[in-house]
PDB file of N, CA and C in Angstrom:
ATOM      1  N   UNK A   1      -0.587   4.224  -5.409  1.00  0.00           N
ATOM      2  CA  UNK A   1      -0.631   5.627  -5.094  1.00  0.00           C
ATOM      3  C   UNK A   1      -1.027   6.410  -6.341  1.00  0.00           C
ATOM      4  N   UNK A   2      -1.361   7.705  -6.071  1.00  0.00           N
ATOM      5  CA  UNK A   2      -2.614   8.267  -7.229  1.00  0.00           C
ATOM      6  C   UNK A   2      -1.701   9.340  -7.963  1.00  0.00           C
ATOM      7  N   UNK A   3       0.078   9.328  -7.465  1.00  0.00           N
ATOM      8  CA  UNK A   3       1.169   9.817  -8.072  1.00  0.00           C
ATOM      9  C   UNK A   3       2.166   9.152  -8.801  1.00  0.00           C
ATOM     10  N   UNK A   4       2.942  10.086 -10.176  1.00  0.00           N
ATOM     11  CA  UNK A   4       4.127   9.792 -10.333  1.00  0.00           C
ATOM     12  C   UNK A   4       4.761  10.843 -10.445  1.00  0.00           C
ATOM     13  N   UNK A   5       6.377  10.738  -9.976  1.00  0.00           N
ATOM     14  CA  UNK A   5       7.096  12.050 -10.293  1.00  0.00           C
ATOM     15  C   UNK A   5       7.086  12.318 -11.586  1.00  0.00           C
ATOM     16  N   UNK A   6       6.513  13.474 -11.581  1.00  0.00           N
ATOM     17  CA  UNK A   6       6.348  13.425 -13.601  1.00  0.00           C
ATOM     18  C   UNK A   6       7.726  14.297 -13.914  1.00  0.00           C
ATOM     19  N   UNK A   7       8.328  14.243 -15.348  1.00  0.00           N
ATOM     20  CA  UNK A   7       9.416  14.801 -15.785  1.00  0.00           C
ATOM     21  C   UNK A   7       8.600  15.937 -16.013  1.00  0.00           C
ATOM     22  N   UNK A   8       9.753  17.081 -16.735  1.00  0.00           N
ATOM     23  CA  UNK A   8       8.734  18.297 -17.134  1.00  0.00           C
ATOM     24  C   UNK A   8       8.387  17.920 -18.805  1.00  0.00           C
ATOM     25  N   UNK A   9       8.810  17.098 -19.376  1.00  0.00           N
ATOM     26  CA  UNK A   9       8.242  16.603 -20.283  1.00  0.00           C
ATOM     27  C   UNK A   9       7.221  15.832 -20.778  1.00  0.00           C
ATOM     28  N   UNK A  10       6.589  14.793 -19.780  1.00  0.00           N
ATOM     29  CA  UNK A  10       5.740  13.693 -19.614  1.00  0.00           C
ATOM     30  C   UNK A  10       4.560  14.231 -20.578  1.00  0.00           C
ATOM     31  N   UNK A  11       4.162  13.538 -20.444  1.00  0.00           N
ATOM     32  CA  UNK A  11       2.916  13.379 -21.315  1.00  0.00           C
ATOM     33  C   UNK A  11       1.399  13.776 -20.541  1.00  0.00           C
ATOM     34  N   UNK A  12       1.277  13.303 -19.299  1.00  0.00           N
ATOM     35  CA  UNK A  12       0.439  13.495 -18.106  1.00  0.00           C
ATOM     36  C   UNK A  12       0.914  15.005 -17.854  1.00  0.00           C
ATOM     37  N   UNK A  13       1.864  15.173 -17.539  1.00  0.00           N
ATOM     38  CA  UNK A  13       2.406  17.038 -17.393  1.00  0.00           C
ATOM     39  C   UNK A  13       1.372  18.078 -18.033  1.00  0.00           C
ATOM     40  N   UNK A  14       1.454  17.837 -19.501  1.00  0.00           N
ATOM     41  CA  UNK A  14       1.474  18.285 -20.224  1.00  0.00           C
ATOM     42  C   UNK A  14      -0.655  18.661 -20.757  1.00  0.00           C
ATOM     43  N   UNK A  15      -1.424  17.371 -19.746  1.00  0.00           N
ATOM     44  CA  UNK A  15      -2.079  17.517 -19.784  1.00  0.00           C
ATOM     45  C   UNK A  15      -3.295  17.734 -18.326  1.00  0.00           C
ATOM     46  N   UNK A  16      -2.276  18.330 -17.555  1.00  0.00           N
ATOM     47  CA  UNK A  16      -3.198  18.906 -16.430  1.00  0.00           C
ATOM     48  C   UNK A  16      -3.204  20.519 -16.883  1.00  0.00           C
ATOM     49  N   UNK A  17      -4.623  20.528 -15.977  1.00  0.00           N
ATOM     50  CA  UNK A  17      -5.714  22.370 -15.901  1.00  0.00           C
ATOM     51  C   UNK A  17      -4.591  22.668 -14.953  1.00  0.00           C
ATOM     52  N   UNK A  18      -4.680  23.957 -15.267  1.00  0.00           N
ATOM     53  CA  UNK A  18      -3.749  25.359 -14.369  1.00  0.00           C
ATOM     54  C   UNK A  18      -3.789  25.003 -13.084  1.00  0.00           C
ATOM     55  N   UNK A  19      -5.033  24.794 -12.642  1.00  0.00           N
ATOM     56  CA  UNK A  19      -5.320  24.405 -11.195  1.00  0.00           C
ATOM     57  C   UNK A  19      -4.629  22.976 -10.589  1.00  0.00           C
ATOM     58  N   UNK A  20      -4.997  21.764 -11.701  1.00  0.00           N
ATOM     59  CA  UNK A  20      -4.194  20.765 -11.237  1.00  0.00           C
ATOM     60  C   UNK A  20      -2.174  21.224 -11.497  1.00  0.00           C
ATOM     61  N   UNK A  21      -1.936  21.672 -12.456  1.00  0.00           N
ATOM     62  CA  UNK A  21      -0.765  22.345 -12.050  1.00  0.00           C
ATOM     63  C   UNK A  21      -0.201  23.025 -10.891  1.00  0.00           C
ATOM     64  N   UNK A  22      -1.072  23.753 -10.941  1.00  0.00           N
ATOM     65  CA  UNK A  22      -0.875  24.728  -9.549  1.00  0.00           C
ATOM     66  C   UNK A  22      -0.445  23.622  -8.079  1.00  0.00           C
ATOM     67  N   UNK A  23      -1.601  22.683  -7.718  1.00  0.00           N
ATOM     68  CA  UNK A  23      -1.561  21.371  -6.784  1.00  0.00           C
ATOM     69  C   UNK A  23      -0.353  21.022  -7.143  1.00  0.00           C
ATOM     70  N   UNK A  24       0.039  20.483  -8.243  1.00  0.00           N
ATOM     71  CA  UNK A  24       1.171  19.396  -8.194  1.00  0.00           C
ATOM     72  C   UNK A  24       2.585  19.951  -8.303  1.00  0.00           C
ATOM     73  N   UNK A  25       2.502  21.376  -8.351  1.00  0.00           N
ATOM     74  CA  UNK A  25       3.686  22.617  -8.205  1.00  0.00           C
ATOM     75  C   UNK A  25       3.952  22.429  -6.880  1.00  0.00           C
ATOM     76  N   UNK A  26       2.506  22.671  -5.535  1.00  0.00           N
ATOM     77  CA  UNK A  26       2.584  22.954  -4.495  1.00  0.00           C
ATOM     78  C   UNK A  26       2.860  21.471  -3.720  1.00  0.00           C
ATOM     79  N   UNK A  27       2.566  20.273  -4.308  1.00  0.00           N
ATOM     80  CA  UNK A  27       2.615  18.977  -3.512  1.00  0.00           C
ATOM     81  C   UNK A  27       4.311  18.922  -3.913  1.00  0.00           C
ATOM     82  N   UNK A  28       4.803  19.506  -4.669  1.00  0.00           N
ATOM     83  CA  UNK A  28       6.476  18.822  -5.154  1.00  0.00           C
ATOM     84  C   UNK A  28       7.496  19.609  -4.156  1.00  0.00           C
ATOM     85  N   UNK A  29       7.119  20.756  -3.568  1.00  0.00           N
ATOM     86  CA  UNK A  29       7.410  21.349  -3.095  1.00  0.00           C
ATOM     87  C   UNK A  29       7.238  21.694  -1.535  1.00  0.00           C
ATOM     88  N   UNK A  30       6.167  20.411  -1.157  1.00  0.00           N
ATOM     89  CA  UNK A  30       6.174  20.364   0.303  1.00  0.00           C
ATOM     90  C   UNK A  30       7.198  19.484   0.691  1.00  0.00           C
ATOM     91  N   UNK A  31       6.915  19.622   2.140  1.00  0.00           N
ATOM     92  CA  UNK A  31       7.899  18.755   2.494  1.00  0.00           C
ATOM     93  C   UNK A  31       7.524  18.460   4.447  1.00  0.00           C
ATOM     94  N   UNK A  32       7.806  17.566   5.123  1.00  0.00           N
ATOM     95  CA  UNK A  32       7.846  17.793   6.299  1.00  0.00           C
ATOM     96  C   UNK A  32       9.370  18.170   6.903  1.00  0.00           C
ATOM     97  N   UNK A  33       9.293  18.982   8.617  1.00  0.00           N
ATOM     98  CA  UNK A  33      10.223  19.524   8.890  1.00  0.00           C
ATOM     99  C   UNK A  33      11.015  18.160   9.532  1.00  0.00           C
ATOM    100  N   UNK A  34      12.159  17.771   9.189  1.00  0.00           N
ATOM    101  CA  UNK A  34      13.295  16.587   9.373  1.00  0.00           C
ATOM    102  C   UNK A  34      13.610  16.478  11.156  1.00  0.00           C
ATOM    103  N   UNK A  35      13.672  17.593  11.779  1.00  0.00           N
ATOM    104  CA  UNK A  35      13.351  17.223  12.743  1.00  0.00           C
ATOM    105  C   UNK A  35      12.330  17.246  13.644  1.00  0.00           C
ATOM    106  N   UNK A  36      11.312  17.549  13.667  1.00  0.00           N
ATOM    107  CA  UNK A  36      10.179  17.088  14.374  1.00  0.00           C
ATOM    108  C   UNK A  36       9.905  15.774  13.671  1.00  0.00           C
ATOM    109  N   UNK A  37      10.196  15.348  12.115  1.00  0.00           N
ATOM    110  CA  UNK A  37       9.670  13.799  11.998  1.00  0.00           C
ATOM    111  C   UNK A  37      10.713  12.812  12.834  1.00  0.00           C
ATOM    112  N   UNK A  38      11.727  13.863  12.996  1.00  0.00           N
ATOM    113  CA  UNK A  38      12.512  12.696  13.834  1.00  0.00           C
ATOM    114  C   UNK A  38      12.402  12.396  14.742  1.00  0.00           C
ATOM    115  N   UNK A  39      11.936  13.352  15.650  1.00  0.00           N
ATOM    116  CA  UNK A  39      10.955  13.424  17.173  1.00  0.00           C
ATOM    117  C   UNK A  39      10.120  12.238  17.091  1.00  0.00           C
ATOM    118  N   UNK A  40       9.157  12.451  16.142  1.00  0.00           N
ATOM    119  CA  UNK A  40       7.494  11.445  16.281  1.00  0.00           C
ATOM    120  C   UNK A  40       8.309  10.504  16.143  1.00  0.00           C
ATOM    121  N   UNK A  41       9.169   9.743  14.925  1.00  0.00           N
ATOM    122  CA  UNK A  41       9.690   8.716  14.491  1.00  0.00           C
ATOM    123  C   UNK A  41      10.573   7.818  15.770  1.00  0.00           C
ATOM    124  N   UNK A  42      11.081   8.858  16.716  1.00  0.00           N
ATOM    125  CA  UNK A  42      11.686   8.418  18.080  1.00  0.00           C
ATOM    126  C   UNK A  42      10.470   7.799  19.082  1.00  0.00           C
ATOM    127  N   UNK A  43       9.754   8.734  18.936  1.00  0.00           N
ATOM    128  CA  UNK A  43       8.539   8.094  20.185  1.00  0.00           C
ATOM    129  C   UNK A  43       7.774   7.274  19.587  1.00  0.00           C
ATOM    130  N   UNK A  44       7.365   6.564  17.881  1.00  0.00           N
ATOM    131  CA  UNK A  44       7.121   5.600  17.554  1.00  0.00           C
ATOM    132  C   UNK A  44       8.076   4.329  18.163  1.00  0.00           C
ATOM    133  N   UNK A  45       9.258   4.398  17.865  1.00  0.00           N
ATOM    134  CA  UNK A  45      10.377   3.626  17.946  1.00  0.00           C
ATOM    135  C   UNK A  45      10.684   3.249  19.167  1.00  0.00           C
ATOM    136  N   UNK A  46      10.468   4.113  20.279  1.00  0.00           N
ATOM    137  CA  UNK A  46      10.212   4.004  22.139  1.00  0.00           C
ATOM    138  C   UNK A  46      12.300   4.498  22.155  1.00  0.00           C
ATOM    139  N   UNK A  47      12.246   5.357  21.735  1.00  0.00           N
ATOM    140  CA  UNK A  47      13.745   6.002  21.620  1.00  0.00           C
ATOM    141  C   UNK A  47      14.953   5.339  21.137  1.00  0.00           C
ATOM    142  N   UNK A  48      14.645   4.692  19.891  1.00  0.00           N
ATOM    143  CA  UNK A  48      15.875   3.596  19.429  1.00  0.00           C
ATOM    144  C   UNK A  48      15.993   5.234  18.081  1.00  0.00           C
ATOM    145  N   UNK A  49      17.396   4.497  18.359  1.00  0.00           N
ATOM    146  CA  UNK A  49      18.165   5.952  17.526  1.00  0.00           C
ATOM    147  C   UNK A  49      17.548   5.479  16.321  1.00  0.00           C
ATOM    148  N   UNK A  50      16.582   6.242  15.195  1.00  0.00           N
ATOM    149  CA  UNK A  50      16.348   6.733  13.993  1.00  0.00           C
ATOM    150  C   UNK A  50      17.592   7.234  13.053  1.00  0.00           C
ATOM    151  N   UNK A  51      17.814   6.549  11.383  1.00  0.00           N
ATOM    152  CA  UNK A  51      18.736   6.969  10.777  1.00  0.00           C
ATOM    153  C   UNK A  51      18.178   7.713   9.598  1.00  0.00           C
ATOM    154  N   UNK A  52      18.764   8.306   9.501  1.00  0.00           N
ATOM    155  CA  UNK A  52      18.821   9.413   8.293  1.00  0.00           C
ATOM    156  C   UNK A  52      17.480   8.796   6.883  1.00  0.00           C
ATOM    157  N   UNK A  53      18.014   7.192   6.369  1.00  0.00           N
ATOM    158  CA  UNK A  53      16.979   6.692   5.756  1.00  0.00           C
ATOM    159  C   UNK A  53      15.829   6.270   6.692  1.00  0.00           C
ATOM    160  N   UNK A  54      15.397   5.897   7.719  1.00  0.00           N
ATOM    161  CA  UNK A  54      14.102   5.878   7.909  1.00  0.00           C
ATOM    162  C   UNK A  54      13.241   6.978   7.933  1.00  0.00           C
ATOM    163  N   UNK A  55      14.181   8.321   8.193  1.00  0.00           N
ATOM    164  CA  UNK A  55      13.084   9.582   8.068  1.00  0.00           C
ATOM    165  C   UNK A  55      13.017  10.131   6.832  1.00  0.00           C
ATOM    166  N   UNK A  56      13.745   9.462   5.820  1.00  0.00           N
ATOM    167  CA  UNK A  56      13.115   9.397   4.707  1.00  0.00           C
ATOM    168  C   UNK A  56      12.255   8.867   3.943  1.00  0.00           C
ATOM    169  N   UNK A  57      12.287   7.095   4.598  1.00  0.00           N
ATOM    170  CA  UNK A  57      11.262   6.841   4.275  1.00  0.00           C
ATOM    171  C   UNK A  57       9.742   7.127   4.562  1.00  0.00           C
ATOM    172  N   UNK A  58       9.883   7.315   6.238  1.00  0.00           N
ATOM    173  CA  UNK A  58       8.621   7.916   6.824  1.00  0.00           C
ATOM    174  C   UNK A  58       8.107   9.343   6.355  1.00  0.00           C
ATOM    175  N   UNK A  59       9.013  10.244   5.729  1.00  0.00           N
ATOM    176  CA  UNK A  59       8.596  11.568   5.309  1.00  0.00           C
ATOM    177  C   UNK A  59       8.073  10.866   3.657  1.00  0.00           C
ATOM    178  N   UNK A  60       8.162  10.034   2.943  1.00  0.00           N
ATOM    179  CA  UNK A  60       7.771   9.642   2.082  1.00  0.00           C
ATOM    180  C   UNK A  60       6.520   9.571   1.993  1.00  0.00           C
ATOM    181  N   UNK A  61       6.803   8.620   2.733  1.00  0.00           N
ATOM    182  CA  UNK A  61       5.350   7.708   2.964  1.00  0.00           C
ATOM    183  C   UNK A  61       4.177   8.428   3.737  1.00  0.00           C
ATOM    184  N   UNK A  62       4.965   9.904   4.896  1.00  0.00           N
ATOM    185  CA  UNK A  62       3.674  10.316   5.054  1.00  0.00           C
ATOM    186  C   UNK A  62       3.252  11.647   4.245  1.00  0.00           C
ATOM    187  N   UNK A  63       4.054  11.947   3.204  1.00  0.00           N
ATOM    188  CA  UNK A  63       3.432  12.778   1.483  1.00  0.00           C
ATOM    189  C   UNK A  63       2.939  12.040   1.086  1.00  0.00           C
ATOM    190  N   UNK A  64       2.709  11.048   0.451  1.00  0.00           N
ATOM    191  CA  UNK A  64       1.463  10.117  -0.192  1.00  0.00           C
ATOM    192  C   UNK A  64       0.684   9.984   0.362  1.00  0.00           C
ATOM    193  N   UNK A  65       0.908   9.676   1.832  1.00  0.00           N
ATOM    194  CA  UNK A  65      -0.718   9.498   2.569  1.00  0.00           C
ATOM    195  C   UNK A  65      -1.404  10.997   2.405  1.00  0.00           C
ATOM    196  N   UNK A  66      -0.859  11.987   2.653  1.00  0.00           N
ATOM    197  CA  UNK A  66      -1.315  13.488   2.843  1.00  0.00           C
ATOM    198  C   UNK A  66      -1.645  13.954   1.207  1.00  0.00           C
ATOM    199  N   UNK A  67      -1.207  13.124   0.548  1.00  0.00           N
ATOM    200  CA  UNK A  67      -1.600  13.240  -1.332  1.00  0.00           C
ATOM    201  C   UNK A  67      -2.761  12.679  -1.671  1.00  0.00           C
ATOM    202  N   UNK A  68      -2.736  11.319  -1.121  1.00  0.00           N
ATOM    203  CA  UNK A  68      -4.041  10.636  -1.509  1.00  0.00           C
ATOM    204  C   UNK A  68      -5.220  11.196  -0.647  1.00  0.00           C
ATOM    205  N   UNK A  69      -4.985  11.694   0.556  1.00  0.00           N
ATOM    206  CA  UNK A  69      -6.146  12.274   1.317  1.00  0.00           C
ATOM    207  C   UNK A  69      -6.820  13.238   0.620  1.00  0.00           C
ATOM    208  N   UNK A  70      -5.760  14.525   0.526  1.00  0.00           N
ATOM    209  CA  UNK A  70      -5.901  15.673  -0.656  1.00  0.00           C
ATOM    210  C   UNK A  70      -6.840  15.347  -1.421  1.00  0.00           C
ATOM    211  N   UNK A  71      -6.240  14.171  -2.501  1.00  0.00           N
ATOM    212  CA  UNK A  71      -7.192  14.007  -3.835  1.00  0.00           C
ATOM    213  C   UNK A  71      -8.363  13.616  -3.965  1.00  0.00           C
ATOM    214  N   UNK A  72      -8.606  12.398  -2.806  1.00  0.00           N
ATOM    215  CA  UNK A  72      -9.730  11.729  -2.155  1.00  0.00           C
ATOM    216  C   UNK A  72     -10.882  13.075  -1.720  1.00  0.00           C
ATOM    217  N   UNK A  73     -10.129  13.622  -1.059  1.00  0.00           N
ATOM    218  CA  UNK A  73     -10.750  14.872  -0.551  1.00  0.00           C
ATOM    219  C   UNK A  73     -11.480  15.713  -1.823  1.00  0.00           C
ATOM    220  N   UNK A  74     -10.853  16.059  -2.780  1.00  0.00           N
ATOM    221  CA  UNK A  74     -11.591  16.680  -4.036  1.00  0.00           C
ATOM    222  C   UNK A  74     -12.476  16.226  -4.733  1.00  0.00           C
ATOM    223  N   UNK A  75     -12.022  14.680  -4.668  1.00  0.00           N
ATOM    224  CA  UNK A  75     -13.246  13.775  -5.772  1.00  0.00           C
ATOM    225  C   UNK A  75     -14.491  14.172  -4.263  1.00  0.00           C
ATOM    226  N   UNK A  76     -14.525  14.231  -3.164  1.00  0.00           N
ATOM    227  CA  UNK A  76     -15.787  14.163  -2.672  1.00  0.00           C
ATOM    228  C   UNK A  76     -16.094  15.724  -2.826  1.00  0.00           C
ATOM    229  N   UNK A  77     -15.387  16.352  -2.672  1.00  0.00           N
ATOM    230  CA  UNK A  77     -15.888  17.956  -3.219  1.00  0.00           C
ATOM    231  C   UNK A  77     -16.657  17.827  -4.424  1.00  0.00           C
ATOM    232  N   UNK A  78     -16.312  16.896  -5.535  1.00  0.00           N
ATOM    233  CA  UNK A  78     -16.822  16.995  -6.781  1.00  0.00           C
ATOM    234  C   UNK A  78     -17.815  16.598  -6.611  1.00  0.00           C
ATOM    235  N   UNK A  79     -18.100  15.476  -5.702  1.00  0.00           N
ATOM    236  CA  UNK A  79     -19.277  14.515  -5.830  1.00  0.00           C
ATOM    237  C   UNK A  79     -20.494  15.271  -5.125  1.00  0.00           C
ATOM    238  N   UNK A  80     -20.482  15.927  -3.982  1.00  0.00           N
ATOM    239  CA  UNK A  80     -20.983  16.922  -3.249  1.00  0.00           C
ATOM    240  C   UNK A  80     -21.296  18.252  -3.630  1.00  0.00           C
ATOM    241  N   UNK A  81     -20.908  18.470  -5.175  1.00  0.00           N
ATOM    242  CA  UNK A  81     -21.199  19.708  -5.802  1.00  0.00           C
ATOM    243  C   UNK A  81     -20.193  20.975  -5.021  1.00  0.00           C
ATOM    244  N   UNK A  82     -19.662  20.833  -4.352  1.00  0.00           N
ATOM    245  CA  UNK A  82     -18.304  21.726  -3.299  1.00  0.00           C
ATOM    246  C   UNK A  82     -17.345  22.462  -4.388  1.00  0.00           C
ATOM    247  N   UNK A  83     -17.582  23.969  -3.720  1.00  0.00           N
ATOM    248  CA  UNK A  83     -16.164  24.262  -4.000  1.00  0.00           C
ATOM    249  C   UNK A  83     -15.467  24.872  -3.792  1.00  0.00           C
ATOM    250  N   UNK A  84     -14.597  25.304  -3.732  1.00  0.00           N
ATOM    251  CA  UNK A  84     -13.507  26.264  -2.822  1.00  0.00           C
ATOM    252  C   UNK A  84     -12.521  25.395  -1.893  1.00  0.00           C
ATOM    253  N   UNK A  85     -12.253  26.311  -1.338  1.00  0.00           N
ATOM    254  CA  UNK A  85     -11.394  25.353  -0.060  1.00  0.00           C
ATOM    255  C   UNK A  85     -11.477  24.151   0.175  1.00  0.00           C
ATOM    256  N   UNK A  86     -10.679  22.893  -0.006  1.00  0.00           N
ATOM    257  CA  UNK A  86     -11.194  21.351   1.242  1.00  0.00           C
ATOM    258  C   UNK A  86     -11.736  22.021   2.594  1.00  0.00           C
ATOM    259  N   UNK A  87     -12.954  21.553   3.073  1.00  0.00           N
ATOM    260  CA  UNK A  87     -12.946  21.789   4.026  1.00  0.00           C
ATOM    261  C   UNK A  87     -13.165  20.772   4.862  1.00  0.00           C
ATOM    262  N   UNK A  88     -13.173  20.493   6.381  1.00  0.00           N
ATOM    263  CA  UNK A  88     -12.652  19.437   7.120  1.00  0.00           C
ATOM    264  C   UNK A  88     -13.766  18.313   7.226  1.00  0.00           C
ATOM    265  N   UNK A  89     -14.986  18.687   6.911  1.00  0.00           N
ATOM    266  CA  UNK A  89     -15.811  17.744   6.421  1.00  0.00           C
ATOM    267  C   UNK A  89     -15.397  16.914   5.199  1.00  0.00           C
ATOM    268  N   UNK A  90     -14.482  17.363   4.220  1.00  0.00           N
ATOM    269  CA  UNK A  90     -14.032  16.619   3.256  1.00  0.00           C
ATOM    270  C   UNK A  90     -13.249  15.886   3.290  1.00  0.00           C
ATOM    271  N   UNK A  91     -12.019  16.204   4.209  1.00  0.00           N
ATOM    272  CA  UNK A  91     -11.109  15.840   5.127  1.00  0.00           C
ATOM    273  C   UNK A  91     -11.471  14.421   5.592  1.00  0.00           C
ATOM    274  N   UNK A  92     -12.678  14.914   6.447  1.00  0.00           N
ATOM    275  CA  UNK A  92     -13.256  13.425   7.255  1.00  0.00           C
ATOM    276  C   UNK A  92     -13.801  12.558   6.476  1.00  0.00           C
ATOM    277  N   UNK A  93     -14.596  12.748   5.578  1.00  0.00           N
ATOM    278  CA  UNK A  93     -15.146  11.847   4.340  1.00  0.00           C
ATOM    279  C   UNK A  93     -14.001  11.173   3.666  1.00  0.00           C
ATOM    280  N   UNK A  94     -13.114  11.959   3.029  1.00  0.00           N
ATOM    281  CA  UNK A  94     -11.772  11.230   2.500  1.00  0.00           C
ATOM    282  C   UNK A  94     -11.013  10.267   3.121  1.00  0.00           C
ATOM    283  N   UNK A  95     -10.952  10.513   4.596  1.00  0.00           N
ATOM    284  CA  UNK A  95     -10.303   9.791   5.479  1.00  0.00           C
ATOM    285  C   UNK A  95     -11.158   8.487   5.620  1.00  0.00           C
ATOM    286  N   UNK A  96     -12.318   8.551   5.864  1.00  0.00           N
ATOM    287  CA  UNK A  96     -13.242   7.383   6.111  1.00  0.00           C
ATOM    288  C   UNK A  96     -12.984   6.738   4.951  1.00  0.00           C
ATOM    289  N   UNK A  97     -13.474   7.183   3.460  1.00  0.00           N
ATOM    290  CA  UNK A  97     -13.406   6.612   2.581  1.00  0.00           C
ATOM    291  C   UNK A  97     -11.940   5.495   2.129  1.00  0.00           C
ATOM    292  N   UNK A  98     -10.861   5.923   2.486  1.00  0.00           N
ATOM    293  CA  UNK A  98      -9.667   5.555   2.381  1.00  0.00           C
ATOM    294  C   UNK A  98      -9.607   4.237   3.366  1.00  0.00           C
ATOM    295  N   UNK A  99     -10.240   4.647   4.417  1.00  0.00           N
ATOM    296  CA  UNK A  99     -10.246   3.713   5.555  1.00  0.00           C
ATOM    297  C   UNK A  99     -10.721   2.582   5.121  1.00  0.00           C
ATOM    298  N   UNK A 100     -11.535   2.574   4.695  1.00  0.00           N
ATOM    299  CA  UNK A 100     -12.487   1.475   4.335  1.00  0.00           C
ATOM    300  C   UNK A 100     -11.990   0.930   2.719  1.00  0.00           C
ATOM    301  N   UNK A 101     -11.162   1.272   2.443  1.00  0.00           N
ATOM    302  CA  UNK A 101     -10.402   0.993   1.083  1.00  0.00           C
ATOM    303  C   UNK A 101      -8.818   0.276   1.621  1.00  0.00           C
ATOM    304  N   UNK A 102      -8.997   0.330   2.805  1.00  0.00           N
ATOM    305  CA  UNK A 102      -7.290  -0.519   3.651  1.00  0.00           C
ATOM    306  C   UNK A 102      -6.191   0.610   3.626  1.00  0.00           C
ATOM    307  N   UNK A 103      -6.246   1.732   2.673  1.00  0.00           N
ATOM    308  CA  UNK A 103      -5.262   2.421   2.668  1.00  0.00           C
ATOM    309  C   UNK A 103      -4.983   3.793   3.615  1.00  0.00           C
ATOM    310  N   UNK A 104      -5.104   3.436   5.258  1.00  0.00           N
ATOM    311  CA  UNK A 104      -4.527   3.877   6.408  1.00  0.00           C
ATOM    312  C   UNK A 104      -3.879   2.907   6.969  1.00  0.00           C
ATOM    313  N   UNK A 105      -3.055   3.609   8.347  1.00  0.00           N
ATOM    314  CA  UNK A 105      -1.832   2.969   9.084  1.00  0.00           C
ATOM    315  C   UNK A 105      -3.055   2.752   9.988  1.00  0.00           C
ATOM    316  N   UNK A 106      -2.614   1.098  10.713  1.00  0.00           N
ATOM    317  CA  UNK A 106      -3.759   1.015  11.722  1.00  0.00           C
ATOM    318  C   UNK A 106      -2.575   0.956  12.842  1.00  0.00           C
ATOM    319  N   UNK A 107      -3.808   1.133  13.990  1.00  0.00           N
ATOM    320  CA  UNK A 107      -3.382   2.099  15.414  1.00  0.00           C
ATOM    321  C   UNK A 107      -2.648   0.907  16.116  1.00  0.00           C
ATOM    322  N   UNK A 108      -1.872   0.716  16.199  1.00  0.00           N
ATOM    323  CA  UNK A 108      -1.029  -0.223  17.096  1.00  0.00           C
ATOM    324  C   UNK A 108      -1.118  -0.248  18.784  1.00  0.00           C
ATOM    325  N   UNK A 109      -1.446   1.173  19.077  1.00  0.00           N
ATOM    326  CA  UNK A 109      -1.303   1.854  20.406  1.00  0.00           C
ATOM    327  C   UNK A 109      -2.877   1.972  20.549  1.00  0.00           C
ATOM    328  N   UNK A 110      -3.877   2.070  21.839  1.00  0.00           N
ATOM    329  CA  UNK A 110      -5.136   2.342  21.830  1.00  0.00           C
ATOM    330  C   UNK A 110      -4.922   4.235  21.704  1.00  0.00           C
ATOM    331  N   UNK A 111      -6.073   4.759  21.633  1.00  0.00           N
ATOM    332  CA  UNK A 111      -6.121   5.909  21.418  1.00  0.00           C
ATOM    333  C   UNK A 111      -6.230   6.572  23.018  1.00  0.00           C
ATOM    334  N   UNK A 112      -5.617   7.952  22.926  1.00  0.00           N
ATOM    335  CA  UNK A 112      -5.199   8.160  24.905  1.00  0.00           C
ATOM    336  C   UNK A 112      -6.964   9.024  25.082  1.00  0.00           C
ATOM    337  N   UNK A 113      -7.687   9.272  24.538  1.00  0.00           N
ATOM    338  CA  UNK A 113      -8.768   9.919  24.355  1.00  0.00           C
ATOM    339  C   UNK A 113     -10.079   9.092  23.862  1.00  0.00           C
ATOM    340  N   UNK A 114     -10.970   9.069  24.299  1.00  0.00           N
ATOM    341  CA  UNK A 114     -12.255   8.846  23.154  1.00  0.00           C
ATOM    342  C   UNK A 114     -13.237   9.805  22.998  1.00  0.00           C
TER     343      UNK A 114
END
């Protein structure tokens, strides 16, 4: 993963731009809402009671995925000359790109749409 919890001392801290500050202010500080992950985490599970640590681990694990997308997402902004906003073309590029790097959840279930 393309994170570490940095101390406010670290060394890496100390050497991100305002802007990458700004990101890693706003990524420390997200969070998903505990119960709607407990919802999805139930209808993954087919309604087996969910405990307190699995929706932690799953809220973990789905901030890193939503981190590495993010970042993935910027290096193709960079590469594309882009700038401003991610926008959902970057989104989709990042996602593909990741895909093809193994690092997505694959679909267990077929998709209810094509």
């Amino acid at each position: 993963m393309w994170f570490v919890f940095l101390s406010s001392g670290s060394a890496l801290l100390q050497t991100f731009t305002e802007e990458q500050m700004k990101r890693y202010e706003a990524f420390r500080r997200s969070g998903f809402t505990k119960s709607k992950l407990k919802k999805v985490v139930a209808k993954i599970v087919e309604n087996q009671k969910v405990s307190e640590e699995i929706n932690i681990v799953v809220s973990a694990l789905a901030k890193m995925f939503v981190g590495d997308l993010v970042e993935t997402a910027r290096v193709v902004m960079t590469e594309w000359q882009h700038t401003g906003p991610i926008r959902p073309c970057h989104i989709k590029e990042a996602y593909r790109r990741l895909k093809l790097e193994g690092k997505t959840f694959k679909r267990t279930v077929p998709p209810l749409f094509r």
